[in-house]
C-alpha atoms as a PDB file:
ATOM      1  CA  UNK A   1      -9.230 -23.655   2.563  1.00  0.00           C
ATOM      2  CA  UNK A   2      -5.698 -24.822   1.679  1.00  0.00           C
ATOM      3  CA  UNK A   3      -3.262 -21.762   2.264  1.00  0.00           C
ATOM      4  CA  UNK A   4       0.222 -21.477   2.642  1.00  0.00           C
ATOM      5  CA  UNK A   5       1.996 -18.673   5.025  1.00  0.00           C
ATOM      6  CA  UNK A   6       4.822 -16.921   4.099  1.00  0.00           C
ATOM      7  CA  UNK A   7       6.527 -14.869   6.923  1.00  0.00           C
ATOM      8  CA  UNK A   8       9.426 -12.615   5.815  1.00  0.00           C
ATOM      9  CA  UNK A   9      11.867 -12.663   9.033  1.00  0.00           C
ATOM     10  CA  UNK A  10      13.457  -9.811   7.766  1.00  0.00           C
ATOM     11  CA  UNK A  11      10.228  -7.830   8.282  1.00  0.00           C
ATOM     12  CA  UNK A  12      10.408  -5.242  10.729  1.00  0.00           C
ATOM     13  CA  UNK A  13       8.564  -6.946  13.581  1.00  0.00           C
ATOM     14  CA  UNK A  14       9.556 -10.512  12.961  1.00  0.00           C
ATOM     15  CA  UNK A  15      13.332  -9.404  13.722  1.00  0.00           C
ATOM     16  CA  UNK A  16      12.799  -9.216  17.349  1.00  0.00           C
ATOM     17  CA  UNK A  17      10.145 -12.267  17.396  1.00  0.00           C
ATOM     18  CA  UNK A  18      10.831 -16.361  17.519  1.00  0.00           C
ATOM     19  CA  UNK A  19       9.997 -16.943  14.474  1.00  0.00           C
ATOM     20  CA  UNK A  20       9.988 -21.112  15.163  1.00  0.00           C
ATOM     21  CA  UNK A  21       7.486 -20.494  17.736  1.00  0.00           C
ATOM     22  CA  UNK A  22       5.705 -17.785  15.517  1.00  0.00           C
ATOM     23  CA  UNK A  23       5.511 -20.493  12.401  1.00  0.00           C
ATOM     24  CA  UNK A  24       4.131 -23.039  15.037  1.00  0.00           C
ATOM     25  CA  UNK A  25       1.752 -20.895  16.200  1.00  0.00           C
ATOM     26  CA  UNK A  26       0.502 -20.018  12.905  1.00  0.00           C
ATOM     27  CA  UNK A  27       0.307 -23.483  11.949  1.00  0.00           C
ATOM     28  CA  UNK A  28      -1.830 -24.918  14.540  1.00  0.00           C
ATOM     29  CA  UNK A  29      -3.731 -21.652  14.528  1.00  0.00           C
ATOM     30  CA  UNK A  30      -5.073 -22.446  10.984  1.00  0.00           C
ATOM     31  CA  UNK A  31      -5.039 -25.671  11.264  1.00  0.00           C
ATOM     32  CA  UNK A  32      -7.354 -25.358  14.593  1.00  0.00           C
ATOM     33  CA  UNK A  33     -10.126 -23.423  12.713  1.00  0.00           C
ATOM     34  CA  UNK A  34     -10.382 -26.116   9.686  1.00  0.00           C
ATOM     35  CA  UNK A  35      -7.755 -25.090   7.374  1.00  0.00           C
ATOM     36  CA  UNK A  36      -5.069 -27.216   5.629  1.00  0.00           C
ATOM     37  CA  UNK A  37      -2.019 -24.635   6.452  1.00  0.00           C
ATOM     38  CA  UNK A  38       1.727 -25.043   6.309  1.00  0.00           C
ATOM     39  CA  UNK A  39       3.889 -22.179   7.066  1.00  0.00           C
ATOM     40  CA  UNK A  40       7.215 -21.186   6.205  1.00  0.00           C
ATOM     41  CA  UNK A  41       9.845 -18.559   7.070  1.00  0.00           C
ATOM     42  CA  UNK A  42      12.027 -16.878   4.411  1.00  0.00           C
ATOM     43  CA  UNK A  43      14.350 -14.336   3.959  1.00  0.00           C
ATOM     44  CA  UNK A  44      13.176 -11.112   1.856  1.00  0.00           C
ATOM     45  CA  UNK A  45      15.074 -12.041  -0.627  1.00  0.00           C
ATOM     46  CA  UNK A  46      13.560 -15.628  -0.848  1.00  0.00           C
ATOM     47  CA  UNK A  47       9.787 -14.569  -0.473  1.00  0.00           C
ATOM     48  CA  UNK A  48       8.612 -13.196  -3.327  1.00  0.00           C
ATOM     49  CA  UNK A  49       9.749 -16.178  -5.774  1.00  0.00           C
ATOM     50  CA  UNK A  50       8.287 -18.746  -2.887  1.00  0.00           C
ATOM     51  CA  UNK A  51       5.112 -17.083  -3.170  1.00  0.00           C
ATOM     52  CA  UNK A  52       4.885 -16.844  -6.832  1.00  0.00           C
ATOM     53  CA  UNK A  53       5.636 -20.924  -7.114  1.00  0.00           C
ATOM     54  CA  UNK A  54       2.898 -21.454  -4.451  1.00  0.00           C
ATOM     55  CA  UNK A  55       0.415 -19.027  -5.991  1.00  0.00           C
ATOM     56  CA  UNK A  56       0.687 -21.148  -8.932  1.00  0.00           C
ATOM     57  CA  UNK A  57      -0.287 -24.533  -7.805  1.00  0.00           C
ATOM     58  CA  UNK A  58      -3.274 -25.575  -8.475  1.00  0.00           C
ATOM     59  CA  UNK A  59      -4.362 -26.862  -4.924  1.00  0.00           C
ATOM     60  CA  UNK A  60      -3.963 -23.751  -3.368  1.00  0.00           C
ATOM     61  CA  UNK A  61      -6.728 -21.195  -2.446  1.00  0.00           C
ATOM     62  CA  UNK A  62      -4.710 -18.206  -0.725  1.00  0.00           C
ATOM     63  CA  UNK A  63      -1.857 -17.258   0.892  1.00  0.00           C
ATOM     64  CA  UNK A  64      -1.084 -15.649   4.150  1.00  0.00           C
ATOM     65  CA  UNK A  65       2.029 -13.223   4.051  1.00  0.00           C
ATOM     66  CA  UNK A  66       3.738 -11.567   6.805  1.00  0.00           C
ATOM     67  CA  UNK A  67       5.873  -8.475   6.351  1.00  0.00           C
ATOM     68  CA  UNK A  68       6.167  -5.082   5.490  1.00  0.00           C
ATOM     69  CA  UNK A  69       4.284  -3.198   3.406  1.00  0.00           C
ATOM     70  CA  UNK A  70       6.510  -4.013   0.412  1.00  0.00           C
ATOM     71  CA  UNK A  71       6.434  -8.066   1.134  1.00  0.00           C
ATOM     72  CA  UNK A  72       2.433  -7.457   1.243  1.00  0.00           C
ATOM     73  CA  UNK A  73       2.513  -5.357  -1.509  1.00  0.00           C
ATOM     74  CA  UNK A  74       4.315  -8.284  -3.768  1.00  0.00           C
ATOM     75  CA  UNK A  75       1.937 -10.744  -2.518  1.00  0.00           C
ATOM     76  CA  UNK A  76      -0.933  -8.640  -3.092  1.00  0.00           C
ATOM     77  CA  UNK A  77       0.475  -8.692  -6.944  1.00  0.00           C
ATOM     78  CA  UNK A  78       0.857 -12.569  -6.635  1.00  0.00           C
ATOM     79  CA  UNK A  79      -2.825 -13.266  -5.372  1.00  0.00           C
ATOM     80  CA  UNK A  80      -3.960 -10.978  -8.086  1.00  0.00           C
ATOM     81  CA  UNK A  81      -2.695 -12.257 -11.033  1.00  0.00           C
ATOM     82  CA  UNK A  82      -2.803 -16.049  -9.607  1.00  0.00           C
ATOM     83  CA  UNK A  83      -6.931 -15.183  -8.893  1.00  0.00           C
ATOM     84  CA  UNK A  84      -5.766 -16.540  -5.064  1.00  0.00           C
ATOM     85  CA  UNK A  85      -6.634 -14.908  -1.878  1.00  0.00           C
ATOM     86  CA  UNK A  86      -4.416 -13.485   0.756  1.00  0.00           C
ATOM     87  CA  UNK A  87      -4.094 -13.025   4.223  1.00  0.00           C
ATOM     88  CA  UNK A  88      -2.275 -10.324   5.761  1.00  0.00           C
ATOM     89  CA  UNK A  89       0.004 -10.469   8.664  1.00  0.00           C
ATOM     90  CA  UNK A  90       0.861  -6.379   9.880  1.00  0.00           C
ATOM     91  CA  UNK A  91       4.839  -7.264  10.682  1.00  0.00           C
ATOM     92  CA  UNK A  92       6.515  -4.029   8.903  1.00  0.00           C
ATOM     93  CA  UNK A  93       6.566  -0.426  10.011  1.00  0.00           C
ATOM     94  CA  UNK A  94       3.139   1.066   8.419  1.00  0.00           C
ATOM     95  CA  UNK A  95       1.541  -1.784   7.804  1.00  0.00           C
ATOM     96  CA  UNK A  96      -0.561   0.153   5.363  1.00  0.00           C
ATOM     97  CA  UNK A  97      -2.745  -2.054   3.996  1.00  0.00           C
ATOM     98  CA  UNK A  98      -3.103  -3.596   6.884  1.00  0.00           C
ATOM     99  CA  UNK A  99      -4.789  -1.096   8.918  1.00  0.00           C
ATOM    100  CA  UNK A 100      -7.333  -0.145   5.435  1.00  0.00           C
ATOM    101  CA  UNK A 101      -8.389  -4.282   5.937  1.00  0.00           C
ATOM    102  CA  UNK A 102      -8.410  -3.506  10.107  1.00  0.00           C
ATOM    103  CA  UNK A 103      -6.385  -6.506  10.898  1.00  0.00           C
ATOM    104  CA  UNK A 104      -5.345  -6.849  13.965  1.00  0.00           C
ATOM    105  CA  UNK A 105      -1.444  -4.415  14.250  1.00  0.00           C
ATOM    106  CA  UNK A 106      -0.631  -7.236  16.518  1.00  0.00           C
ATOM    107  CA  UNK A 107       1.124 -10.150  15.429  1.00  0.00           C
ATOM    108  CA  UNK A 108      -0.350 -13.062  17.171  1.00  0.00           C
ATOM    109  CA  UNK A 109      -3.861 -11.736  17.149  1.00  0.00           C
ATOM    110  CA  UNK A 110      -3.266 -11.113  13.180  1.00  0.00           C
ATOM    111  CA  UNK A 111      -3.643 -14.740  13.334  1.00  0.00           C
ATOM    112  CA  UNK A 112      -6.214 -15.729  15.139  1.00  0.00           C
ATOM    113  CA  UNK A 113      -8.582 -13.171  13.361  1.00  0.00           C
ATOM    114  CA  UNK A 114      -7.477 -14.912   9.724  1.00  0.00           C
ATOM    115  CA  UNK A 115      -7.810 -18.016  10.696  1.00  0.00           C
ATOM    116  CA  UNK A 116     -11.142 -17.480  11.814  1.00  0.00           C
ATOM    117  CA  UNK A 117     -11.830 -14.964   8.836  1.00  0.00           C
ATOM    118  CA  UNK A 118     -13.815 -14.986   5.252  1.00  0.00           C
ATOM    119  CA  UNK A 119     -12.853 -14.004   1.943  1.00  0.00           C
ATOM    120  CA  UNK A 120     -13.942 -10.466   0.819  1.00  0.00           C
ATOM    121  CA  UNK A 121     -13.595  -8.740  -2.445  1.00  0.00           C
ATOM    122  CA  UNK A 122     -11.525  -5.286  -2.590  1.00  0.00           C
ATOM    123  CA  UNK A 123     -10.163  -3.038  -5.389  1.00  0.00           C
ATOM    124  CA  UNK A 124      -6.663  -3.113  -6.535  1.00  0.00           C
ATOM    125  CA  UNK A 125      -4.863  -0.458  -8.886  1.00  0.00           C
ATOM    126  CA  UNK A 126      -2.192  -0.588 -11.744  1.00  0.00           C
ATOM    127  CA  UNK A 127       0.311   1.604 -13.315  1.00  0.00           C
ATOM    128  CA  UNK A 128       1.569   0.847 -16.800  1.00  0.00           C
ATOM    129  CA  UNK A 129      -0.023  -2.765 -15.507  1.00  0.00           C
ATOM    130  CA  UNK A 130       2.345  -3.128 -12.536  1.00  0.00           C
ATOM    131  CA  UNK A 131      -0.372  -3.685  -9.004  1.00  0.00           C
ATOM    132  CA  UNK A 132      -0.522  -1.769  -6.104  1.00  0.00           C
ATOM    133  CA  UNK A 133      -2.461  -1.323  -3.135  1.00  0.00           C
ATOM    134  CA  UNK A 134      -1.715   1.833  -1.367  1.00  0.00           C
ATOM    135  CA  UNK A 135      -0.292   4.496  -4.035  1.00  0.00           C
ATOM    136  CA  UNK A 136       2.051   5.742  -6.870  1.00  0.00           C
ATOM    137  CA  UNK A 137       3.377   9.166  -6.757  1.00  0.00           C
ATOM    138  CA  UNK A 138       6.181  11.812  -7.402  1.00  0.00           C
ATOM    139  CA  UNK A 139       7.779  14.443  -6.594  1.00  0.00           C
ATOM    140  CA  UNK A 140       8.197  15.117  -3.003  1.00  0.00           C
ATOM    141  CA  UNK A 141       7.481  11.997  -1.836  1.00  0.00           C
ATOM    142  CA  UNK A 142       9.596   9.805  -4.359  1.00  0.00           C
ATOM    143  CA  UNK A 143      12.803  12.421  -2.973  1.00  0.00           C
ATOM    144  CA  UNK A 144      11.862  11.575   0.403  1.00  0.00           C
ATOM    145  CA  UNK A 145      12.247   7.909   0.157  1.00  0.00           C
ATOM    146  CA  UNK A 146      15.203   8.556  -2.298  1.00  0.00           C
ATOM    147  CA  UNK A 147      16.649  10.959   0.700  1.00  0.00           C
ATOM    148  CA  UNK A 148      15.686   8.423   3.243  1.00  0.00           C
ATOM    149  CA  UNK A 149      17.559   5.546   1.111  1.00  0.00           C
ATOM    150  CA  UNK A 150      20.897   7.038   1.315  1.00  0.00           C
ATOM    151  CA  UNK A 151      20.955   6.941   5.411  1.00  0.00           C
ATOM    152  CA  UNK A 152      21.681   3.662   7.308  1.00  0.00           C
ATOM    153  CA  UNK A 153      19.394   1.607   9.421  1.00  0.00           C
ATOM    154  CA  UNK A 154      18.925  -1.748  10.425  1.00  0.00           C
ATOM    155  CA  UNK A 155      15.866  -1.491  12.462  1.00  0.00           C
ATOM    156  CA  UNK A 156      12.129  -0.083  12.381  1.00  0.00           C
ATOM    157  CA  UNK A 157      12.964   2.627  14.506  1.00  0.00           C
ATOM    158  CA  UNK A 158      16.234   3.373  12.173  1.00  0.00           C
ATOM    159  CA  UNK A 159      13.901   3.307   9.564  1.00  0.00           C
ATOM    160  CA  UNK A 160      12.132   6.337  11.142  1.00  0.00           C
ATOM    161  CA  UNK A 161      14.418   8.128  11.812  1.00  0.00           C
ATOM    162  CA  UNK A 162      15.260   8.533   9.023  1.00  0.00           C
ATOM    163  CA  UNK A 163      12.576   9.282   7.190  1.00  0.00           C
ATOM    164  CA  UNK A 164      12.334  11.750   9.532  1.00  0.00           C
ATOM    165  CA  UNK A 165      15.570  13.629   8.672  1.00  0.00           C
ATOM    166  CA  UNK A 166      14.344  12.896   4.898  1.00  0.00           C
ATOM    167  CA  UNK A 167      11.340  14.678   5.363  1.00  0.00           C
ATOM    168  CA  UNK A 168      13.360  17.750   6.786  1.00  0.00           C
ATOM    169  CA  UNK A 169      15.267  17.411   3.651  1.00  0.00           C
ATOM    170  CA  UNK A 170      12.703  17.758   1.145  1.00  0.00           C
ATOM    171  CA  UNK A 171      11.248  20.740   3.371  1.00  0.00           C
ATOM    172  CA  UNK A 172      14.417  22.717   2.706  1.00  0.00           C
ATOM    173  CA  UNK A 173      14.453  21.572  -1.089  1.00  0.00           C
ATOM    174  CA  UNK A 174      11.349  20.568  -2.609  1.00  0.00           C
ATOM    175  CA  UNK A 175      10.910  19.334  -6.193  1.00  0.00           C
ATOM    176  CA  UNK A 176       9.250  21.146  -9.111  1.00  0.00           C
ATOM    177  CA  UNK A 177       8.060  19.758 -12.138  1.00  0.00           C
ATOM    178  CA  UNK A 178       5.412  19.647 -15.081  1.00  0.00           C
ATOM    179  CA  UNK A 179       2.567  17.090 -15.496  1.00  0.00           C
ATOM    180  CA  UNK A 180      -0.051  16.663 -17.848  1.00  0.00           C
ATOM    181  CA  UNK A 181      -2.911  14.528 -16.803  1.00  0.00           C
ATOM    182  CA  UNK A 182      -6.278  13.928 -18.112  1.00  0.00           C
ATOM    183  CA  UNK A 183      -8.964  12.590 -16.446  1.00  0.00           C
ATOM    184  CA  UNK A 184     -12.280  12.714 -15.416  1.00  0.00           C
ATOM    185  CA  UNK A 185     -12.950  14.239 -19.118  1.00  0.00           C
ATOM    186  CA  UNK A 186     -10.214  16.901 -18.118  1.00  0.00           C
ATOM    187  CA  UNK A 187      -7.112  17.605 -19.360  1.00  0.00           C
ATOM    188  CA  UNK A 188      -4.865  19.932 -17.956  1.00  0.00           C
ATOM    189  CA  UNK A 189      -0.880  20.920 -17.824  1.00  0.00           C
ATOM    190  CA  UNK A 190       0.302  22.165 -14.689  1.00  0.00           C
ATOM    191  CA  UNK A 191       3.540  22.738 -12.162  1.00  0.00           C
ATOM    192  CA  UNK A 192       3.348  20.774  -9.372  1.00  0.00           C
ATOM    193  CA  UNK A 193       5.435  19.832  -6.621  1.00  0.00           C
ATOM    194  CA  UNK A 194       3.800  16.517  -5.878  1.00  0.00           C
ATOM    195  CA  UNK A 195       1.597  13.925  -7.824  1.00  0.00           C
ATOM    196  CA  UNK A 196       0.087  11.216  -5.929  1.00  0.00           C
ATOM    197  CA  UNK A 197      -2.576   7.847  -6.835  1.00  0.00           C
ATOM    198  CA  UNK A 198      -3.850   6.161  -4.193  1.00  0.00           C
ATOM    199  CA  UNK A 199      -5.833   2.912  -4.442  1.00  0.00           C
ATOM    200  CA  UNK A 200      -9.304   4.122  -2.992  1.00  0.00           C
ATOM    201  CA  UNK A 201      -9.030   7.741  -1.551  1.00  0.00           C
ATOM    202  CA  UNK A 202      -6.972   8.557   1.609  1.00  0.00           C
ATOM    203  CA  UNK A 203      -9.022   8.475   4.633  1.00  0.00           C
ATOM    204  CA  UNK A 204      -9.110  11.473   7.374  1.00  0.00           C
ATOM    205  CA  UNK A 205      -6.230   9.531   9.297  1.00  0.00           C
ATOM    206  CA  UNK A 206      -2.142  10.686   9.265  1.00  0.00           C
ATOM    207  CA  UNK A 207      -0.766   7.740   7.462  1.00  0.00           C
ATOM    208  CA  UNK A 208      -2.659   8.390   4.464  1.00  0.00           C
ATOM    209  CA  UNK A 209      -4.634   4.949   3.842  1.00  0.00           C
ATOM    210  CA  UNK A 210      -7.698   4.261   2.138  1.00  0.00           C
ATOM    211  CA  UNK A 211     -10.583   3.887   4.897  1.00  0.00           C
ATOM    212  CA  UNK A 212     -12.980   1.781   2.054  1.00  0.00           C
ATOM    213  CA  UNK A 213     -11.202  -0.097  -0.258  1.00  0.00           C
ATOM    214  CA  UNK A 214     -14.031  -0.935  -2.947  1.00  0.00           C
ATOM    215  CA  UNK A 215     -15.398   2.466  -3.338  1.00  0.00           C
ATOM    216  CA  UNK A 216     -14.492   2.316  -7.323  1.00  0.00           C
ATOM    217  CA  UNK A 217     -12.481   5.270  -7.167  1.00  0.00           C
ATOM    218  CA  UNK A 218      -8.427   6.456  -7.144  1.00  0.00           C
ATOM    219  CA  UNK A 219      -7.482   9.513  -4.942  1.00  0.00           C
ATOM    220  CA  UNK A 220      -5.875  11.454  -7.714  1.00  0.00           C
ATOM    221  CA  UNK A 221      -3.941  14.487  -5.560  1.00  0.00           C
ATOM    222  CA  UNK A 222      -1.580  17.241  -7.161  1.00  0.00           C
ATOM    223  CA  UNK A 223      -0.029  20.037  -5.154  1.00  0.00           C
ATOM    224  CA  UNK A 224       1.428  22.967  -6.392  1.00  0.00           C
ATOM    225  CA  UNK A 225       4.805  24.434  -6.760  1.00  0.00           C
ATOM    226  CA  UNK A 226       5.818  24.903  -2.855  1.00  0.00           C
ATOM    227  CA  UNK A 227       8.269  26.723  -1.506  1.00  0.00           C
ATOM    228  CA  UNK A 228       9.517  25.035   1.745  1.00  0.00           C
ATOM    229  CA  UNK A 229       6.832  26.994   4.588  1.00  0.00           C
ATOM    230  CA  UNK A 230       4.029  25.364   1.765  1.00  0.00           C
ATOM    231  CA  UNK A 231       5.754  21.840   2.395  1.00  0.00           C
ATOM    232  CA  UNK A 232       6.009  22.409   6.500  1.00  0.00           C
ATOM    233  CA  UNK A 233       2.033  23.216   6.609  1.00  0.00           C
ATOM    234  CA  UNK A 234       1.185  19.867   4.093  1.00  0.00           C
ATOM    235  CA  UNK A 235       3.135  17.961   6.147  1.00  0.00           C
ATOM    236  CA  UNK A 236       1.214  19.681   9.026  1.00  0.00           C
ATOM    237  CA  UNK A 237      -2.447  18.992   7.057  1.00  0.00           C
ATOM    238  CA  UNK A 238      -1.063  15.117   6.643  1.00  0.00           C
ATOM    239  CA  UNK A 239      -0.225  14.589  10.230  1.00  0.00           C
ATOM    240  CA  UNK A 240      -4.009  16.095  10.977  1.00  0.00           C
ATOM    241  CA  UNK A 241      -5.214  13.531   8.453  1.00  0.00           C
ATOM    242  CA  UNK A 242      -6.668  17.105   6.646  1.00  0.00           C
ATOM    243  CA  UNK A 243      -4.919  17.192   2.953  1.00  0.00           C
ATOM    244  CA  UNK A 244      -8.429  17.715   1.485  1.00  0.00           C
ATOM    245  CA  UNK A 245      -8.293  20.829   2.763  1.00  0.00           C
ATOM    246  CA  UNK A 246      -5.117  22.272   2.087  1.00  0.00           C
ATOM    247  CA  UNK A 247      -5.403  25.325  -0.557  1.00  0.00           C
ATOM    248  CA  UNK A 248      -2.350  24.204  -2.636  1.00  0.00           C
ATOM    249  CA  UNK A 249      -3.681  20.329  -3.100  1.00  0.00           C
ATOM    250  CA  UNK A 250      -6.137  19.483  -5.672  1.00  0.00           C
ATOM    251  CA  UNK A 251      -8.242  16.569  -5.199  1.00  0.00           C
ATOM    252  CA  UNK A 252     -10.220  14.360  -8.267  1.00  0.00           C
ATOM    253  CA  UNK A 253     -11.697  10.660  -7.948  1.00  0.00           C
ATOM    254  CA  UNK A 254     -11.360   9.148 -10.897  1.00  0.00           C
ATOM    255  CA  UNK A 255     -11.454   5.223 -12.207  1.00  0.00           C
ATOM    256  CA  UNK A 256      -8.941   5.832 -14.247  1.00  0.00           C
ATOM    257  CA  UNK A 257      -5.948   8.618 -14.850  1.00  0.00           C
ATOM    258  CA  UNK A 258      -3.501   8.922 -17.683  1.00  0.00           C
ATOM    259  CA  UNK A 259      -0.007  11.281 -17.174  1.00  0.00           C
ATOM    260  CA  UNK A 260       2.475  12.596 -19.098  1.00  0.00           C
ATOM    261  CA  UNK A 261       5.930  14.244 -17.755  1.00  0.00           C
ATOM    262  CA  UNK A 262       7.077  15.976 -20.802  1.00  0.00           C
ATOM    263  CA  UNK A 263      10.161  17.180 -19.596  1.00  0.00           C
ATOM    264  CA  UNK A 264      11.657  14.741 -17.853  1.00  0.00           C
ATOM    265  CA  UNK A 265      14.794  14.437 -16.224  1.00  0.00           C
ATOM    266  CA  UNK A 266      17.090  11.479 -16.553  1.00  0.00           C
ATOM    267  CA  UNK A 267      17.406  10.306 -13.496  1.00  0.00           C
ATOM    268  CA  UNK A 268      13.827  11.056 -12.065  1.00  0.00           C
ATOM    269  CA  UNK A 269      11.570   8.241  -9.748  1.00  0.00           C
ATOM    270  CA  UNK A 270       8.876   7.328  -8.648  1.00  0.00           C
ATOM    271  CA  UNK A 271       7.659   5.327  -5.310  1.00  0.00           C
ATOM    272  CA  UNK A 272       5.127   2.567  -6.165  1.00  0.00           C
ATOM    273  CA  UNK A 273       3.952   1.201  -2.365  1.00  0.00           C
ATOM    274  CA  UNK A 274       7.111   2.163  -0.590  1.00  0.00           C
ATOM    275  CA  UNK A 275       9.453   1.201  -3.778  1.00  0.00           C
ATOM    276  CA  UNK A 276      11.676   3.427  -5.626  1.00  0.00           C
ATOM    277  CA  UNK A 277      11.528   3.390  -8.667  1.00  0.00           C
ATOM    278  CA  UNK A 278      12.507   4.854 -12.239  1.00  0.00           C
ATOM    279  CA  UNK A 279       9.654   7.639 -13.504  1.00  0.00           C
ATOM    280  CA  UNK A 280       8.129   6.861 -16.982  1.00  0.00           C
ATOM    281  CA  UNK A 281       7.246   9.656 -19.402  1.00  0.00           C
ATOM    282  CA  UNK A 282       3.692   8.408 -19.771  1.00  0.00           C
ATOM    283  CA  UNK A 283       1.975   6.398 -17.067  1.00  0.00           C
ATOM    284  CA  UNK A 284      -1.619   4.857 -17.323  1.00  0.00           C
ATOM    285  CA  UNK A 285      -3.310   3.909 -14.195  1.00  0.00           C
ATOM    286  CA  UNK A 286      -6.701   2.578 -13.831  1.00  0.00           C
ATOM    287  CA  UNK A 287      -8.789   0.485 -10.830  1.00  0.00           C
ATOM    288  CA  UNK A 288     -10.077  -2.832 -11.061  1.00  0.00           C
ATOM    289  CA  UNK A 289     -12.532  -3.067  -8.927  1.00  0.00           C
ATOM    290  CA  UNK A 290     -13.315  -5.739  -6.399  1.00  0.00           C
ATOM    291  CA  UNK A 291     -10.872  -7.911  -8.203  1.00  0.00           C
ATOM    292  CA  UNK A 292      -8.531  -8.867  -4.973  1.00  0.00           C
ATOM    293  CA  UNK A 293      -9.502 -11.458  -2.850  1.00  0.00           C
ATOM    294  CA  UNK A 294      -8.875 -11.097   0.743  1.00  0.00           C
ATOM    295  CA  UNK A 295      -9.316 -12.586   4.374  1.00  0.00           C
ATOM    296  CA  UNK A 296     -10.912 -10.256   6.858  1.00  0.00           C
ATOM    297  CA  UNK A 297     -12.519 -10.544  10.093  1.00  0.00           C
ATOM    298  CA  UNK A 298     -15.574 -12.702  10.004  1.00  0.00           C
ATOM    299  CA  UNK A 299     -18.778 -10.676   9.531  1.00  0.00           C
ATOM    300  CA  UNK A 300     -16.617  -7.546   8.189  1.00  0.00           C
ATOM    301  CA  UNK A 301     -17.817  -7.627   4.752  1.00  0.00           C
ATOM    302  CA  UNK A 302     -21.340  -7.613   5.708  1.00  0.00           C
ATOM    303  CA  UNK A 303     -20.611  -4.573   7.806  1.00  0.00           C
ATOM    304  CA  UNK A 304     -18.862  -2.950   4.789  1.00  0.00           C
ATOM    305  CA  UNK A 305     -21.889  -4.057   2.669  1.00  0.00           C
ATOM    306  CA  UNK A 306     -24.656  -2.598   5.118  1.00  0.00           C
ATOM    307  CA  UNK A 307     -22.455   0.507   5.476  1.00  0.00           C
ATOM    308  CA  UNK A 308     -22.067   1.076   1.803  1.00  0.00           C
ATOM    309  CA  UNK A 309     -26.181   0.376   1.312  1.00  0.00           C
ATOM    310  CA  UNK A 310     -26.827   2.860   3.568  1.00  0.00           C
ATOM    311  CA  UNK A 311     -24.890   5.838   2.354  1.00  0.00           C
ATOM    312  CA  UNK A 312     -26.921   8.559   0.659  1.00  0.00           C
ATOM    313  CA  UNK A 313     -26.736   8.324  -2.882  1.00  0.00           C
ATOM    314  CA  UNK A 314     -24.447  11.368  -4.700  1.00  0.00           C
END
């Protein structure tokens, strides 16, 4: 395959690595296992129109980013629309996406495990058209990251802490709002504190990823009005990987999920993958199935595959 790697060196992990000897590495890596591979280092602000030009050319058959989840979110977007496939390097602080593909969290064996890879087939999900690959929501966790954006860091760890004190924040002052959604051949009005899509249903894990990422199906989640005790034991029920069975969370898996904030405020956001951003009154978002391409470990998809054959019909 002819790829190109793009490694964001602002990207939490890539601060504290040689990133000469990192684009080296990668390079002969690839190049090693039969590939024609040339990679580059950019800043975050220089990635995402870098990987757009490449994505367009005509001789190229994926790309291989490295970053955060918000770098791999953008070239997710990039791969989809340009019908290329990408490789994911885990360099950021979740590494999200990542982890639902089970690349390597290291680095260097990220590498090795691409370059040796095959091309699978997973969902992606839209809002209003806009990809994503992890999950849109509101309420408290679009005032988290807006809490969390108003503190100072310049490192990972800086970045946890303060989503830390963020999350203490929206404890003491959680958000409450109306939603109408319909979906599923339901629709319903209610209060909720929280409205989240996820791209495939969280798995039973803290960080709230998709465990399958081509079972067809969003996570559609709503919790309701909490005071701030209801927000200490969800954030209790997250960390135990358990928010399926929290009474104040309802759970639907639908392909598709239209909303519709009728009194909205102003100034209200949303998060898209880790990105705030402004809330629209009415927001469509739908799957498309098994229309990313991606690398993955060599003889993962038939695992997948076998797995998915095997499960017991509904």
């Amino acid at each position: 395959m002819k790829l190109v790697g793009f490694f964001n060196k602002d990207g939490g992990t890539f601060r504290t690595t040689d990133m000469e000897a990192y684009e080296k590495r990668a390079e002969a890596t690839f190049r090693e296992a039969g590939h024609d591979f040339e990679a580059i280092v950019f800043s975050g602000k220089e990635i995402v129109p870098a990987m757009e030009r490449a994505a367009r050319r005509d001789d190229i058959d994926g790309i291989v980013a490295g970053g955060g989840d918000g770098t791999i979110s953008a070239a997710a977007s990039i791969a989809w629309k340009n019908g290329v496939a990408l490789g994911v390097v885990p360099a950021g602080t979740m590494n999200l996406f990542a982890r639902s593909l089970k690349v390597p969290l290291d680095i260097w064996q990220a590498l090795d495990v691409l370059a040796t890879g095959e091309v699978d087939h997973v969902d992606i999900a839209s809002a209003n058209g806009r990809p994503f690959i992890h999950q849109f929501s509101a309420g408290l966790h679009a005032r988290m990251v807006r809490y969390r954006n108003s503190f100072t860091y310049r490192s990972r760890f800086g970045k946890m802490r303060a989503s830390v004190r963020a999350a203490f924040g929206v404890v003491l002052n959680p958000p409450e709002f109306e939603v109408e959604f319909q979906a599923l051949g339901v629709r319903e009005t209610r209060r909720v504190s929280a409205v989240s899509v996820s791209n495939n249903p969280f798995g039973e894990n803290a960080l709230l990823y998709a465990d399958n990422l081509r079972s067809g199906e969003l996570g559609f989640y709503t919790a309701k009005p909490l005071k701030p005790i209801g927000v200490a034991r969800l954030a209790v029920d997250m960390l135990r990987g358990k928010v399926r069975e929290n009474a104040d969370v309802m759970v639907m898996h639908p392909a598709e999920v239209h909303l519709h904030f009728p009194k909205l405020r102003a100034k209200a956001n949303c998060v898209m993958d880790g990105e705030l951003l402004p809330l629209e009154r009415d927001i469509a978002i739908k799957l498309h199935p098994e229309e990313l391409k991606v690398l993955v470990k060599q003889g993962l998809a038939a695992q997948v595959n076998e797995a998915e054959r095997r499960e017991p019909a509904a």
